[in-house]
Protein backbone atom coordinates (compact mmCIF):
# COMPACT_ATOMS: atom_id res chain seq x y z
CA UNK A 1 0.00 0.00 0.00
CA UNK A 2 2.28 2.59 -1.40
CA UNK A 3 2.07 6.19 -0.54
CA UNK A 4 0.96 8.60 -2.75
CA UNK A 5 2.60 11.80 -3.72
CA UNK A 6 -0.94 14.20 -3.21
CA UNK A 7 -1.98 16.76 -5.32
CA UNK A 8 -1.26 20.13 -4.21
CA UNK A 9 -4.22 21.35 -3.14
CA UNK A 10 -4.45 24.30 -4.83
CA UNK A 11 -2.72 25.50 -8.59
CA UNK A 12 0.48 26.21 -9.26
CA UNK A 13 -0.35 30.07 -9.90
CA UNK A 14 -2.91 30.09 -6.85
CA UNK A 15 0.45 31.33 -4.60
CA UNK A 16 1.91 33.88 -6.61
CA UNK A 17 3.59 36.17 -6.14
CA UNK A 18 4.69 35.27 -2.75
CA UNK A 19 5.54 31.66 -4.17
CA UNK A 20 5.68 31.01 -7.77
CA UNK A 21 4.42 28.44 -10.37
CA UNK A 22 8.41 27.66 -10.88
CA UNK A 23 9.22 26.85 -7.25
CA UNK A 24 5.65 25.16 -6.11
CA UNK A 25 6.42 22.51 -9.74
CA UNK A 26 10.22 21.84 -8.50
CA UNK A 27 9.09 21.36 -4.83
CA UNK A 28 6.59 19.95 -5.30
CA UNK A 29 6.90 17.79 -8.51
CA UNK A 30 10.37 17.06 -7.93
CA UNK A 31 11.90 17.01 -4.28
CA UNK A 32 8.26 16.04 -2.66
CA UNK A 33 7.82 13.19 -5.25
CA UNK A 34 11.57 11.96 -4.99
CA UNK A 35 10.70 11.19 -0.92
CA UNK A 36 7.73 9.67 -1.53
CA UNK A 37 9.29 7.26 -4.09
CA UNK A 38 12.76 6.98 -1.69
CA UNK A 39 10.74 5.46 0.72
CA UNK A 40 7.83 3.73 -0.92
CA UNK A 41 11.31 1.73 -2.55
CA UNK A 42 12.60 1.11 1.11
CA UNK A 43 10.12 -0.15 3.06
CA UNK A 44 8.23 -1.88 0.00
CA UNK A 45 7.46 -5.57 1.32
CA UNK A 46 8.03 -4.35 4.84
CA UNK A 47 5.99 -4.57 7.60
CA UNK A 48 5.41 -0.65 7.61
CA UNK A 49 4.52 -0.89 4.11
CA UNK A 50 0.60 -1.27 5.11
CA UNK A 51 1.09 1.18 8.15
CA UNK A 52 -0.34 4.66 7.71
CA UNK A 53 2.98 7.31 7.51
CA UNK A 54 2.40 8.85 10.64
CA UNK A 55 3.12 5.04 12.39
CA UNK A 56 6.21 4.72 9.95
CA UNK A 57 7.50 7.77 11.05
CA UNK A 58 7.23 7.23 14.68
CA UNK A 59 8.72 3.93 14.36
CA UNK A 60 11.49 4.56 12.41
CA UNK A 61 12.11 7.55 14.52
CA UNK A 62 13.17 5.23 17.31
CA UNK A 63 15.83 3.19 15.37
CA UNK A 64 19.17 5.01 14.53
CA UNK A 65 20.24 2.74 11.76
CA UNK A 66 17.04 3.24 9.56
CA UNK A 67 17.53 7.15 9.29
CA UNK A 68 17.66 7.10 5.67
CA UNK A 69 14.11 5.46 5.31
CA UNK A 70 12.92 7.94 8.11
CA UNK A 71 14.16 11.03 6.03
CA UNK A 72 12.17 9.89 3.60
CA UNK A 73 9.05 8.84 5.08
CA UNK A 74 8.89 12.29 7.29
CA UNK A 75 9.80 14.37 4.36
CA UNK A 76 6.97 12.97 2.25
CA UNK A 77 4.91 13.77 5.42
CA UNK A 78 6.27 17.21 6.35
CA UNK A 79 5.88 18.46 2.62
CA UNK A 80 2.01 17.05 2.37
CA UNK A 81 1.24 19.32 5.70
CA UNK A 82 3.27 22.04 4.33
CA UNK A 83 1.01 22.67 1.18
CA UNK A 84 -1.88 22.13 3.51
CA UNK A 85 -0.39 25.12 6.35
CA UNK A 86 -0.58 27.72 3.20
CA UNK A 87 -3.81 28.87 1.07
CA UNK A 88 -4.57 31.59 -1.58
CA UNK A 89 -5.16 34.93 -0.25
CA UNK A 90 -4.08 33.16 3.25
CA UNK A 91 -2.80 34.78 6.26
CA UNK A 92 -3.78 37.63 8.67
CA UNK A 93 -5.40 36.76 11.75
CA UNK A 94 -6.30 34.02 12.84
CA UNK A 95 -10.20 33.37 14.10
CA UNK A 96 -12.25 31.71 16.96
CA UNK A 97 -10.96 29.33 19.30
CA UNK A 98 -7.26 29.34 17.88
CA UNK A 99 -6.72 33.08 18.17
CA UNK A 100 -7.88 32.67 21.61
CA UNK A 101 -5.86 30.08 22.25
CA UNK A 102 -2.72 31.81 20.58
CA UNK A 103 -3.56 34.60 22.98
CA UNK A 104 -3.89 32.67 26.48
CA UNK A 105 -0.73 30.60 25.69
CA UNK A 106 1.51 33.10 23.89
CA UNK A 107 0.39 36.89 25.55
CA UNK A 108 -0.47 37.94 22.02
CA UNK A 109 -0.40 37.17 18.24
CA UNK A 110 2.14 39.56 17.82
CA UNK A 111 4.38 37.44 20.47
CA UNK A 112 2.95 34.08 18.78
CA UNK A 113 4.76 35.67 15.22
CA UNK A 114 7.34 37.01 17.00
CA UNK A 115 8.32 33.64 18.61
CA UNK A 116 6.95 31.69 15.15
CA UNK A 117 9.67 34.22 12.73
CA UNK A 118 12.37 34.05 14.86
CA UNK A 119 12.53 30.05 14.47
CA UNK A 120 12.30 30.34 11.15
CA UNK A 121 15.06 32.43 10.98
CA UNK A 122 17.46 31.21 13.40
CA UNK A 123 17.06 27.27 11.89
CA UNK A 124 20.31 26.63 11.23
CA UNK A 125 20.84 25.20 8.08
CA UNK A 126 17.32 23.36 6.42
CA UNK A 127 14.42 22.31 8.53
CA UNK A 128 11.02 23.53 9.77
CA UNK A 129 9.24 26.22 12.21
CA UNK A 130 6.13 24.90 13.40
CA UNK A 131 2.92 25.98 15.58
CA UNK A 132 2.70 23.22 17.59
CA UNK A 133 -0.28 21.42 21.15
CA UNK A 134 2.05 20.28 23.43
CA UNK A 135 -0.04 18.58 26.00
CA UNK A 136 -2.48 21.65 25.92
CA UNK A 137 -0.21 24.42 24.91
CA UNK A 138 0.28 26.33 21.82
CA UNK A 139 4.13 26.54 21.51
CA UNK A 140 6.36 27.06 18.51
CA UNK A 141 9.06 25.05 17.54
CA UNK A 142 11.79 24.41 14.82
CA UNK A 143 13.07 21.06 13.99
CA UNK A 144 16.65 20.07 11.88
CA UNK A 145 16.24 18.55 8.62
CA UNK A 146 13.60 16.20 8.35
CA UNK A 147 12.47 15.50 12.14
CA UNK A 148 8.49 16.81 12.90
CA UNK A 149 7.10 17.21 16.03
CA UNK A 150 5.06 13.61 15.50
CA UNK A 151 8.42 12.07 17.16
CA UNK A 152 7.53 14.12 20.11
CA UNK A 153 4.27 13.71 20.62
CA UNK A 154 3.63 16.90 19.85
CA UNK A 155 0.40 17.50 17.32
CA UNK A 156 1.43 20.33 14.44
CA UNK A 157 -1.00 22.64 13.80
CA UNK A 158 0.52 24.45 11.03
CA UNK A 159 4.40 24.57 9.53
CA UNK A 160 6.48 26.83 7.60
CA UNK A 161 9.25 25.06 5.23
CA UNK A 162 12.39 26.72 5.54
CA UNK A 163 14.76 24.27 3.60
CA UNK A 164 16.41 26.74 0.78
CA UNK A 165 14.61 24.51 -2.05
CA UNK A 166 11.05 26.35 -0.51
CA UNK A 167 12.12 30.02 -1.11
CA UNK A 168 15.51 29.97 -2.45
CA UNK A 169 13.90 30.77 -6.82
CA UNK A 170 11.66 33.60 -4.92
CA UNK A 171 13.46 35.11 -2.53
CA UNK A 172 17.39 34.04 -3.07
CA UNK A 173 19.18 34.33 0.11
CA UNK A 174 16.19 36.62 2.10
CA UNK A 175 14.90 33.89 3.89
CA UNK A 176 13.32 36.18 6.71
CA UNK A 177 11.17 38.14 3.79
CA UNK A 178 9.90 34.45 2.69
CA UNK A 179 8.76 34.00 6.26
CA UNK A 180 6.99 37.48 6.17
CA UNK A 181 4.97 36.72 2.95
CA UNK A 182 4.03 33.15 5.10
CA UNK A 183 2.90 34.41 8.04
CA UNK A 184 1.14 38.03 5.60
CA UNK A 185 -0.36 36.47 2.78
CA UNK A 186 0.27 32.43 2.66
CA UNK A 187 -0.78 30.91 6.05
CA UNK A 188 -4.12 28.69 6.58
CA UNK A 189 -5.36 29.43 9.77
CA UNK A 190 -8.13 27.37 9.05
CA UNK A 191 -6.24 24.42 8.67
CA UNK A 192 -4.66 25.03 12.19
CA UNK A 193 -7.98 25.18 13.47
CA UNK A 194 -8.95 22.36 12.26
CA UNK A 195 -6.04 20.64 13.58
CA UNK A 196 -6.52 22.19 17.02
CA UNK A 197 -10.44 21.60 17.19
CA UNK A 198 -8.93 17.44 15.97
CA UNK A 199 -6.24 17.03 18.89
């Protein structure tokens, strides 16, 4: 029961111009779709080929000498949440029971972006920045590489790519202006608040 690379779930155009048709059909066509077929390959006739990716990941999470097939199966996972955590015309504020919750657990949404920018920026190297429940918090965290807060026990709620592939045809070397345009004009807060409303 093979993974499948999804659709994004929106055009290629629908981002523009904060993230163009060009760098949504290399990341995703290209480096999303070479994960998913990295570790489809590995664990093919495997007992985690028939476990849903979130199980794979946690599993292979726990054993050092399968980090290749983790990379893999948490990069086809990260990537698939990623398109999700951005929509057309997204950003702003968020809504409801999130932005309350953003505001109990973080002072203010100004403090929430402050925190949420700042681990974008400061990520070493590539990784993530993430809006994560940790045991009923809101807190924001950044991960190296391919690791997600699923290994944690943490549930995501909404992240922000920062690997150079993401922004690098956009935005060249100005990562923290990519992570503006997420947090202005890209981010789904209804997505998070689905997530949130889920946990």
């Amino acid at each position: 029961m093979a993974y499948e690379l999804p659709t994004l779930p929106y055009d290629y155009t629908a981002l523009e111009p904060h993230i163009s048709k060009s760098t949504l059909e290399f990341h995703h066509d290209k480096h999303h779709a070479a994960y998913v077929t990295k570790f489809n390959a590995a664990v093919e006739g495997s007992d985690l080929d028939c476990k849903p990716i979130e199980d794979a990941i946690k599993t292979l999470a726990k054993d050092p000498e399968k980090s290749g097939v983790f990379n893999n199966a948490a990069q086809a996972w990260n990537h698939t949440f990623y398109w999700h955590s951005m929509k057309p015309s997204g950003g702003g504020m968020p809504q409801g029971e999130l932005a309350k919750k953003i505001e109990a657990d973080f002072g203010s949404y100004e403090k929430f972006a402050e925190a949420f920018k700042n681990a974008g920026a400061t990520q070493f190297g590539s990784g993530w920045a993430w809006l994560v429940l940790d045991g009923n918090t809101l807190k924001v965290t950044k991960t190296l590489n391919a690791d997600n807060p699923l290994t944690a026990g943490q549930v995501p709620l909404i992240t922000m790519d920062v690997w150079e592939h993401a922004y690098y045809l956009d935005y060249q070397n100005k990562r923290p202006d990519y992570i503006g345009a997420f947090l202005g004009s890209l981010v789904n807060w209804d997505f998070a608040a689905k997530n949130l409303a889920a946990a």
